[in-house]
PDB file of N, CA and C in Angstrom:
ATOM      1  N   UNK A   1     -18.450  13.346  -9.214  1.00  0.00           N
ATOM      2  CA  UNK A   1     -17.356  12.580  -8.651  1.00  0.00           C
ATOM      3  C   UNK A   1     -17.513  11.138  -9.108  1.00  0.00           C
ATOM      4  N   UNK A   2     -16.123  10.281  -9.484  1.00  0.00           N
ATOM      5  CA  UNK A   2     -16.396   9.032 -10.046  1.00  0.00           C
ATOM      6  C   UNK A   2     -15.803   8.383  -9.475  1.00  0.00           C
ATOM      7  N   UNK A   3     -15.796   6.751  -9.711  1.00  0.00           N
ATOM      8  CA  UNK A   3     -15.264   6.300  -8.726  1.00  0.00           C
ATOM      9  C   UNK A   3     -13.841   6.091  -8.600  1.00  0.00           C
ATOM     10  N   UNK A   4     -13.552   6.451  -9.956  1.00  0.00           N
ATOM     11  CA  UNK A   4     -11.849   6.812  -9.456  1.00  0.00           C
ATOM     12  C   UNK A   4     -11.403   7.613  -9.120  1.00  0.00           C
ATOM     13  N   UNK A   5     -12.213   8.779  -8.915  1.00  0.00           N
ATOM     14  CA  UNK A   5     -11.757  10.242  -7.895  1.00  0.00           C
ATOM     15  C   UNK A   5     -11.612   8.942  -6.725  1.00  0.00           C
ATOM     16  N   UNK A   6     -12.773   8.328  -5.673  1.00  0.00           N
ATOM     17  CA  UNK A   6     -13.046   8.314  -4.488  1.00  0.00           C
ATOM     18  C   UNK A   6     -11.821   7.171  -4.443  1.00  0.00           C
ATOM     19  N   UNK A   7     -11.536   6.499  -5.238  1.00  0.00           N
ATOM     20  CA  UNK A   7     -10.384   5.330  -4.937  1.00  0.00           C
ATOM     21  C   UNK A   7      -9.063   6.100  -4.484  1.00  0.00           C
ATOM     22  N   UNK A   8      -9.237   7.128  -5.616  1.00  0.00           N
ATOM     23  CA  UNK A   8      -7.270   8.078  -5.380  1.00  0.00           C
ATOM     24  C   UNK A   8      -8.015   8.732  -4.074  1.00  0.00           C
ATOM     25  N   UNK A   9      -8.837   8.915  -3.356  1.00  0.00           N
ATOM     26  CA  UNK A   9      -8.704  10.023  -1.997  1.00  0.00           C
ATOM     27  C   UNK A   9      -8.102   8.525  -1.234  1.00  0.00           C
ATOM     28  N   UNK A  10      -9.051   7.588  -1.277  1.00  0.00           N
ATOM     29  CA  UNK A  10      -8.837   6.546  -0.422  1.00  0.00           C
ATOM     30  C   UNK A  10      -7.658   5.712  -0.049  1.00  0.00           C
ATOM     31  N   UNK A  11      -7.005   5.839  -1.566  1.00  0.00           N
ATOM     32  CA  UNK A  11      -5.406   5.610  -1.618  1.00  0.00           C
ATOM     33  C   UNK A  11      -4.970   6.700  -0.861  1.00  0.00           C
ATOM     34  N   UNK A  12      -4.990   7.471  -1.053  1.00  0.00           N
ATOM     35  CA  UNK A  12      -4.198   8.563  -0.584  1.00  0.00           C
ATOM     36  C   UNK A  12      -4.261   8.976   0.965  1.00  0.00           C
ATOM     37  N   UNK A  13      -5.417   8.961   1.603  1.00  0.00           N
ATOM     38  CA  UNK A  13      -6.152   8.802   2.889  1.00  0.00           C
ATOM     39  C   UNK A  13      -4.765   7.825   3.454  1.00  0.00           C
ATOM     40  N   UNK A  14      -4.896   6.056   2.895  1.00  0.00           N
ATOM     41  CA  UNK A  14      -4.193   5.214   3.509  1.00  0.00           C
ATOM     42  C   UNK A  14      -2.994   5.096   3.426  1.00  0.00           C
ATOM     43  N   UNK A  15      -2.458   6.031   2.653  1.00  0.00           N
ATOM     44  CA  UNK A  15      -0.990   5.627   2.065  1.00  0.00           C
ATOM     45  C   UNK A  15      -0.496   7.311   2.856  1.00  0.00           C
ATOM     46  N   UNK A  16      -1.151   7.838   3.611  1.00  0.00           N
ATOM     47  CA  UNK A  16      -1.018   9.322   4.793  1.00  0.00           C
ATOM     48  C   UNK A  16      -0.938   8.727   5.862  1.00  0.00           C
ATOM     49  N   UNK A  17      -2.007   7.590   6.068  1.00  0.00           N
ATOM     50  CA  UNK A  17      -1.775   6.950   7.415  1.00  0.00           C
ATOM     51  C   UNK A  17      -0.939   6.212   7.688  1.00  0.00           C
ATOM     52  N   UNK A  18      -0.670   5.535   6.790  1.00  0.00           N
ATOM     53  CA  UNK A  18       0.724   4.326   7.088  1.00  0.00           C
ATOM     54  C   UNK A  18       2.246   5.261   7.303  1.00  0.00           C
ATOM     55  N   UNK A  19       2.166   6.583   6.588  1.00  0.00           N
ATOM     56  CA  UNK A  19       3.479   7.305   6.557  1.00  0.00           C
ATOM     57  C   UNK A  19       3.442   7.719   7.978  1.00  0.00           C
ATOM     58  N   UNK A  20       2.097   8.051   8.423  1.00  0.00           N
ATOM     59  CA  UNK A  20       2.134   8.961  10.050  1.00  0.00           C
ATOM     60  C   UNK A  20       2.132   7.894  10.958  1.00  0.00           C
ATOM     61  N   UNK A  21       1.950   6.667  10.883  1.00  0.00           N
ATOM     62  CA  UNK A  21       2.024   5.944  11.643  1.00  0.00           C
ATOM     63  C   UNK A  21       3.044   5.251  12.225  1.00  0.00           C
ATOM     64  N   UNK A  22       4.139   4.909  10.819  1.00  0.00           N
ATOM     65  CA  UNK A  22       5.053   4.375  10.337  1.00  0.00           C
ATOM     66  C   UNK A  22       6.368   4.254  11.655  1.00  0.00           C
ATOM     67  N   UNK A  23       6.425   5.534  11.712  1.00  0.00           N
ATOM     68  CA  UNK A  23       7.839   5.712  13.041  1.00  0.00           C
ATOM     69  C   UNK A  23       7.052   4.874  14.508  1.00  0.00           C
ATOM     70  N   UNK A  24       6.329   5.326  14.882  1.00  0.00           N
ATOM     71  CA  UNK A  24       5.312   4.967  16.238  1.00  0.00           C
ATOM     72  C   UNK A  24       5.861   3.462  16.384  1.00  0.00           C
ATOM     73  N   UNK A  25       4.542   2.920  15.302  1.00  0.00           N
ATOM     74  CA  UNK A  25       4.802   1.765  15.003  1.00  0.00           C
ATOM     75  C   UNK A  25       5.931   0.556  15.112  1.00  0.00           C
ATOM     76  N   UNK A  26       7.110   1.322  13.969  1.00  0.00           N
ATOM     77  CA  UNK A  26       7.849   0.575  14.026  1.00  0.00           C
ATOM     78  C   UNK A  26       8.945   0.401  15.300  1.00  0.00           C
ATOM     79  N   UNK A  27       8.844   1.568  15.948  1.00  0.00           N
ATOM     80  CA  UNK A  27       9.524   1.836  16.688  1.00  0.00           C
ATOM     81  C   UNK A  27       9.188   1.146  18.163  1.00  0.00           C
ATOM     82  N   UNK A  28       7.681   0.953  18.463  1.00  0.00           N
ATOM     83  CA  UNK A  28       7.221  -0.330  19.385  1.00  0.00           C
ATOM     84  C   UNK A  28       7.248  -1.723  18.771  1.00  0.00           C
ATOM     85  N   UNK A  29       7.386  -1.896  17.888  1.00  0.00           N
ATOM     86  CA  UNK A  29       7.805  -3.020  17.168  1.00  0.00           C
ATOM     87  C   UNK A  29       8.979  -3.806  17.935  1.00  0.00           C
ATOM     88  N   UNK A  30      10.240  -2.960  17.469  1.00  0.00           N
ATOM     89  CA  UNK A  30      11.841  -3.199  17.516  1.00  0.00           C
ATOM     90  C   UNK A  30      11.981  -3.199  19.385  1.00  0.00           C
ATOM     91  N   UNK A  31      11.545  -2.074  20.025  1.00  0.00           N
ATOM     92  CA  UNK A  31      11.488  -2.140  21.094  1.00  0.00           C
ATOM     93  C   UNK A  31      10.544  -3.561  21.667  1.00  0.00           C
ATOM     94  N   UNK A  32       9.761  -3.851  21.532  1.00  0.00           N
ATOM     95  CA  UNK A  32       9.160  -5.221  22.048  1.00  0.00           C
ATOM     96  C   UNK A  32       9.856  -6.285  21.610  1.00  0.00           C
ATOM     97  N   UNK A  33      10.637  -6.591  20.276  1.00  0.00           N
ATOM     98  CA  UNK A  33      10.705  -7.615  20.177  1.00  0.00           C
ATOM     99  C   UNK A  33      12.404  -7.738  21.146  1.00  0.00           C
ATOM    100  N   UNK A  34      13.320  -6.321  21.123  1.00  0.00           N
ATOM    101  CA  UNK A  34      14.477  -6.618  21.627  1.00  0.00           C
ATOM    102  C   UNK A  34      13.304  -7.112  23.795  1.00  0.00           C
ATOM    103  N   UNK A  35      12.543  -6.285  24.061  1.00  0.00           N
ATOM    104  CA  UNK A  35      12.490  -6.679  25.482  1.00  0.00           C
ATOM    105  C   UNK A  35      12.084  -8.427  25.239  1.00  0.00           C
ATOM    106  N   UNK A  36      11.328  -9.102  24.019  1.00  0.00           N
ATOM    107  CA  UNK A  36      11.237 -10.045  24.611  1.00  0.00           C
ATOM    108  C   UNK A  36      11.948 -11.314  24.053  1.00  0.00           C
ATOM    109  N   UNK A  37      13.184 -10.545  23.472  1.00  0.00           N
ATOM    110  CA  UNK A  37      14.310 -11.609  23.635  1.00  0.00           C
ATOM    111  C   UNK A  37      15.151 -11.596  25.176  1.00  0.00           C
ATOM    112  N   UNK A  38      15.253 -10.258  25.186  1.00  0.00           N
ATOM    113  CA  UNK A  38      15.491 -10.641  26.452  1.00  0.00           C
ATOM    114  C   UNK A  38      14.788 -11.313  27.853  1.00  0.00           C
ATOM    115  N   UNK A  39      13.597 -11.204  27.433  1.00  0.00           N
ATOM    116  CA  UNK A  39      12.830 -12.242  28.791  1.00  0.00           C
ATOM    117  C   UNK A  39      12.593 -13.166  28.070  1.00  0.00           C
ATOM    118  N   UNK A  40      13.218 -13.734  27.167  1.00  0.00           N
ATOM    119  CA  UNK A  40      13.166 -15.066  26.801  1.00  0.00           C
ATOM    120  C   UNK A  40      14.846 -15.554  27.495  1.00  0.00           C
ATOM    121  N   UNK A  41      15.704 -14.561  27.157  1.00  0.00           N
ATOM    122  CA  UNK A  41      17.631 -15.318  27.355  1.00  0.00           C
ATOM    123  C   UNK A  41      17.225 -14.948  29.022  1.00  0.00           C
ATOM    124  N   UNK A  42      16.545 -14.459  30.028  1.00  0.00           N
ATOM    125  CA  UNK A  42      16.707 -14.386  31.119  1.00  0.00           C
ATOM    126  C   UNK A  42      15.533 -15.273  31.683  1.00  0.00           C
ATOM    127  N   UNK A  43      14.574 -15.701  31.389  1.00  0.00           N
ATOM    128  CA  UNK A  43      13.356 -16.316  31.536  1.00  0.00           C
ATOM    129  C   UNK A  43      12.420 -15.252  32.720  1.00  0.00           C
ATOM    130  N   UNK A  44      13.061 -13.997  32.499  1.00  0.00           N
ATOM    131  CA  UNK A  44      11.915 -13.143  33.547  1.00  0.00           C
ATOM    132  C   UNK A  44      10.628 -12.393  32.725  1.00  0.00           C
ATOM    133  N   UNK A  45       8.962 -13.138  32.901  1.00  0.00           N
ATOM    134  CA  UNK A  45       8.276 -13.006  32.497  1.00  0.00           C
ATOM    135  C   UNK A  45       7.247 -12.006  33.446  1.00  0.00           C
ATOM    136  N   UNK A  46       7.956 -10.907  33.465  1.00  0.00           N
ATOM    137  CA  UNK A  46       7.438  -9.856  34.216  1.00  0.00           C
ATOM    138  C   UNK A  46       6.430  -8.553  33.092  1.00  0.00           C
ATOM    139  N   UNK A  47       5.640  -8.793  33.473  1.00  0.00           N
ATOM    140  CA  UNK A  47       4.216  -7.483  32.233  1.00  0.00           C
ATOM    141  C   UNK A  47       4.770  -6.272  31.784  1.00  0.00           C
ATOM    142  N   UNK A  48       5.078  -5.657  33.478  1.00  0.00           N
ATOM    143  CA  UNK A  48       5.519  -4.443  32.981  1.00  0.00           C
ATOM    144  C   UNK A  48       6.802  -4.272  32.416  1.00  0.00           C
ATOM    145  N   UNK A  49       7.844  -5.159  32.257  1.00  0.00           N
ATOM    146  CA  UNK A  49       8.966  -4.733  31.583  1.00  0.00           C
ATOM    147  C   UNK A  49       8.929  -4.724  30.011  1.00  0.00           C
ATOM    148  N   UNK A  50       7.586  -5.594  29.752  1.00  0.00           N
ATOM    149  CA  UNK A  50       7.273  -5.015  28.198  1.00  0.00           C
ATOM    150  C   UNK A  50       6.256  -4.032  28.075  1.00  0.00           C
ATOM    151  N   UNK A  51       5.658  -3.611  28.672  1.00  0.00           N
ATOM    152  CA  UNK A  51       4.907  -2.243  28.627  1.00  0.00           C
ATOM    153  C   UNK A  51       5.707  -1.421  28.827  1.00  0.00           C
ATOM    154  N   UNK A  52       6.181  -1.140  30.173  1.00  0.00           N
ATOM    155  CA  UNK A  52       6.502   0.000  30.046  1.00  0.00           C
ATOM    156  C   UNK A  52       7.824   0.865  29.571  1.00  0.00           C
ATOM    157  N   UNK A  53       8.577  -0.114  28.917  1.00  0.00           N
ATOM    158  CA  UNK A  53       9.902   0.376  27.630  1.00  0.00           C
ATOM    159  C   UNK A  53       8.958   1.101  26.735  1.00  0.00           C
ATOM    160  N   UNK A  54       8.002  -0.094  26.010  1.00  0.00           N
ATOM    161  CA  UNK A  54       7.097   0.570  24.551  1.00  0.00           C
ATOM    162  C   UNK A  54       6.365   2.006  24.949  1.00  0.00           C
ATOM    163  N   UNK A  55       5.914   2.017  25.937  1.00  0.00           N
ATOM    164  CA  UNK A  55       5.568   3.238  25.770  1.00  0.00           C
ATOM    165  C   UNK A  55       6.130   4.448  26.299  1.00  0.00           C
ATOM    166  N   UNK A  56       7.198   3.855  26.555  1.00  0.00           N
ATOM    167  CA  UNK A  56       8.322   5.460  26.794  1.00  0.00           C
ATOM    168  C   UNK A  56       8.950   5.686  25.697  1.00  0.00           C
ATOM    169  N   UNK A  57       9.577   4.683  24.658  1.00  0.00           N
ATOM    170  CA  UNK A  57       9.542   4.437  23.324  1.00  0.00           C
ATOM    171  C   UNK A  57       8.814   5.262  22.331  1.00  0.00           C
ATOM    172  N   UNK A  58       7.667   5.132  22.348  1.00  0.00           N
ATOM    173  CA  UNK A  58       6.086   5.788  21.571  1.00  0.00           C
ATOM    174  C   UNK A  58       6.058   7.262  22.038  1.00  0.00           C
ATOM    175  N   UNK A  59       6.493   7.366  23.207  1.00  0.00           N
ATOM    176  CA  UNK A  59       6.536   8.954  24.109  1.00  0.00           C
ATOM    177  C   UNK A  59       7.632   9.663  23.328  1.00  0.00           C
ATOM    178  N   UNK A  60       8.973   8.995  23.159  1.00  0.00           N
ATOM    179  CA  UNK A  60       9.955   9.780  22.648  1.00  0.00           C
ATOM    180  C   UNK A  60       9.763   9.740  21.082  1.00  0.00           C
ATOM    181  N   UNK A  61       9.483   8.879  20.507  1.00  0.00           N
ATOM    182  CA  UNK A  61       8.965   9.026  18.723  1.00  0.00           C
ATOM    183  C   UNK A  61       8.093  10.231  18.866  1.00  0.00           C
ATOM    184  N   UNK A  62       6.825   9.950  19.936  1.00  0.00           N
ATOM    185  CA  UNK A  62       6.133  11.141  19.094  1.00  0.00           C
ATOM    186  C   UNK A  62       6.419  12.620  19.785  1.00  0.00           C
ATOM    187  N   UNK A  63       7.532  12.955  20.312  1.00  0.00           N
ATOM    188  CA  UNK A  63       7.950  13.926  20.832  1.00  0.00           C
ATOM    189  C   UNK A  63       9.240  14.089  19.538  1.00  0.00           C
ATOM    190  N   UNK A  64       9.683  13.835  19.273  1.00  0.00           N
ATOM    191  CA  UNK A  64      10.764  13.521  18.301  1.00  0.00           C
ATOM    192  C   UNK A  64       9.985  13.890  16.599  1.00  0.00           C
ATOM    193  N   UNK A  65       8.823  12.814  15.932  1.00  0.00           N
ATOM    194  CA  UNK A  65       8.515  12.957  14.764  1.00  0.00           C
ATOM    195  C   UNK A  65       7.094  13.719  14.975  1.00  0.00           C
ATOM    196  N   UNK A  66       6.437  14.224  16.409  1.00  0.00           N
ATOM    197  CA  UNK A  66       5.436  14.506  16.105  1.00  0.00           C
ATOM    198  C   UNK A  66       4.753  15.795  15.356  1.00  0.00           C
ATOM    199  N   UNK A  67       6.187  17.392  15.472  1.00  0.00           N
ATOM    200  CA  UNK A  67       5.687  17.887  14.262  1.00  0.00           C
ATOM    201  C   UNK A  67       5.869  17.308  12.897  1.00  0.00           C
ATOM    202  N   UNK A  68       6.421  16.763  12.223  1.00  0.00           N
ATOM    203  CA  UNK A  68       6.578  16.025  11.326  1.00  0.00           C
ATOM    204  C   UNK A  68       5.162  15.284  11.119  1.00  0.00           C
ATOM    205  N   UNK A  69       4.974  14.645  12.298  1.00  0.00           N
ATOM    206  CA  UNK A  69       3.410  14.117  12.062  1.00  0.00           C
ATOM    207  C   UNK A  69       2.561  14.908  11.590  1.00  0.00           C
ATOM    208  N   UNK A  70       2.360  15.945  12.314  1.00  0.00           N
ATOM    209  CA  UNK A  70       1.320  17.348  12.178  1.00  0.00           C
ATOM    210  C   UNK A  70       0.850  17.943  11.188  1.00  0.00           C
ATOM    211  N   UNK A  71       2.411  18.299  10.615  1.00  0.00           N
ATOM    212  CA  UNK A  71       2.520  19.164   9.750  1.00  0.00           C
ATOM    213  C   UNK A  71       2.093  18.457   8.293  1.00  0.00           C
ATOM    214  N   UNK A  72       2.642  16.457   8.528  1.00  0.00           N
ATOM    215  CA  UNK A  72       1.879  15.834   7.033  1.00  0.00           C
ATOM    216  C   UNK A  72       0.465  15.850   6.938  1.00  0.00           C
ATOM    217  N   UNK A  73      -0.093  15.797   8.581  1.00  0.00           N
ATOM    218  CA  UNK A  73      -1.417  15.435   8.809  1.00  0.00           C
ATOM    219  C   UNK A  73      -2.163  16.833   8.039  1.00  0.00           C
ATOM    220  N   UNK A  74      -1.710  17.861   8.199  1.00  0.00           N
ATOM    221  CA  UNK A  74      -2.171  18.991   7.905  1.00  0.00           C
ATOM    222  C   UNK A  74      -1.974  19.734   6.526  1.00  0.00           C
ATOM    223  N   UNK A  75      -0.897  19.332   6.001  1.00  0.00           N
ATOM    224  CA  UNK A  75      -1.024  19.324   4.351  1.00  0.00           C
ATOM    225  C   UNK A  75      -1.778  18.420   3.724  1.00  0.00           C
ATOM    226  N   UNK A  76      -1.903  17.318   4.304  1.00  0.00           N
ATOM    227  CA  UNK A  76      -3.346  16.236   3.663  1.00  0.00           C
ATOM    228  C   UNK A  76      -4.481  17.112   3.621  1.00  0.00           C
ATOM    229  N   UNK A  77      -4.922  17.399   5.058  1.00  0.00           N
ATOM    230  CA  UNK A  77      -5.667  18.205   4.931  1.00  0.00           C
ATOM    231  C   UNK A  77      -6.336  18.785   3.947  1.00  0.00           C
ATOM    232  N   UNK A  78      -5.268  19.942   3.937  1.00  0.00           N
ATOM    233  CA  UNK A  78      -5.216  20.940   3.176  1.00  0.00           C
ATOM    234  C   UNK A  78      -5.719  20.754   1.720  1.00  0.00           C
ATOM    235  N   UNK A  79      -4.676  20.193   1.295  1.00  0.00           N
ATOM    236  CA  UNK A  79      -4.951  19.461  -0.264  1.00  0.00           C
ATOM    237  C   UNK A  79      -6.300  18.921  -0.503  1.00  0.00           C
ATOM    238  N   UNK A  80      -6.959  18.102   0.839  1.00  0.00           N
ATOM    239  CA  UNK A  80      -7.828  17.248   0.291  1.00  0.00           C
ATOM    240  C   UNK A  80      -9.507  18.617   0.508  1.00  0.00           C
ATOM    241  N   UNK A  81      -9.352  19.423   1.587  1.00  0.00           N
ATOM    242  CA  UNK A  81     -10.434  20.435   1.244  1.00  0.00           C
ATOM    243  C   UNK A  81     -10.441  21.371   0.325  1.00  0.00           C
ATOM    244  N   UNK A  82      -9.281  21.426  -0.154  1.00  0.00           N
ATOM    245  CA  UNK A  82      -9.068  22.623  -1.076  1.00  0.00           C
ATOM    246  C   UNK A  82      -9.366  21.778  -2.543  1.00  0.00           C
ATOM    247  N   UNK A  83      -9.621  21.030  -2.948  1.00  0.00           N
ATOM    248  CA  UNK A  83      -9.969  19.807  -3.774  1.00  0.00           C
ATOM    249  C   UNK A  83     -11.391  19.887  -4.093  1.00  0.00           C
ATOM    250  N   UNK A  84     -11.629  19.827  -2.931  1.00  0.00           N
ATOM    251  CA  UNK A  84     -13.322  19.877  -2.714  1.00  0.00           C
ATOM    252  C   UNK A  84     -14.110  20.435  -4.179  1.00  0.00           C
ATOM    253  N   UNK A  85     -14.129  22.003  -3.906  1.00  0.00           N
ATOM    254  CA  UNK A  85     -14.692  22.505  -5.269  1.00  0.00           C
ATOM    255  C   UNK A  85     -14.484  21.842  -6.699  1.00  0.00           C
ATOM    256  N   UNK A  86     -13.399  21.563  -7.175  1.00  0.00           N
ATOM    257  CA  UNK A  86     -13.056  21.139  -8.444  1.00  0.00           C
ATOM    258  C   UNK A  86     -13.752  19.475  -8.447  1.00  0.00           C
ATOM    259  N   UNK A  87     -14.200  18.704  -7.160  1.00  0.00           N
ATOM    260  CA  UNK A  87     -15.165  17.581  -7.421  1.00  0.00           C
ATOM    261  C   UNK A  87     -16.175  17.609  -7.488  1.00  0.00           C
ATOM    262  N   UNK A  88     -16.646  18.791  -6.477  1.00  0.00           N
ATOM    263  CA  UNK A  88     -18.001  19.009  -6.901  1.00  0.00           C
ATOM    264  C   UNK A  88     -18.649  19.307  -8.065  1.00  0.00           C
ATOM    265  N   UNK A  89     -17.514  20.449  -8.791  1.00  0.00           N
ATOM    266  CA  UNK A  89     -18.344  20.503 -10.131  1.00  0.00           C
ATOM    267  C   UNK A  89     -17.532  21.733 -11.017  1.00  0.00           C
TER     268      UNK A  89
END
């Protein structure tokens, strides 16, 4: 194995995670920033009204993309043990 095998797993590793992450993410993103315009135009600086949108938010993404998640998580997988032999040797 050389070190540009271990760079392409590592690319590939991170560029799996950013795709599975991607919806979650962005999606508490957009949701926080709309709650804290609004407790900025209302001046109500209350905790839980930015918690607990985001994570009902994060609840419905990953109920929504989470086979989608799964199923990429698990063709990575796949690919990357089934790989195995042909690096070893």
């Amino acid at each position: 194995m050389n070190s540009q095998q271990v760079f392409t797993f590592g690319q590939e590793g991170l560029l799996q995670l950013l795709m599975v992450s991607a919806p979650v993410l962005l999606t508490v993103l957009v949701v926080g920033l709309v709650i804290s315009i609004f407790q900025a135009a209302t001046q109500i600086s209350e905790a839980t009204l930015s918690f607990v949108p985001k994570v009902v938010a994060a609840v419905a993404v990953l109920a929504v993309a989470g086979p989608w998640m799964m199923s990429t998580l698990v063709e990575y997988l796949q690919r990357t043990l089934q790989s195995i032999p042909g690096v070893i040797g």
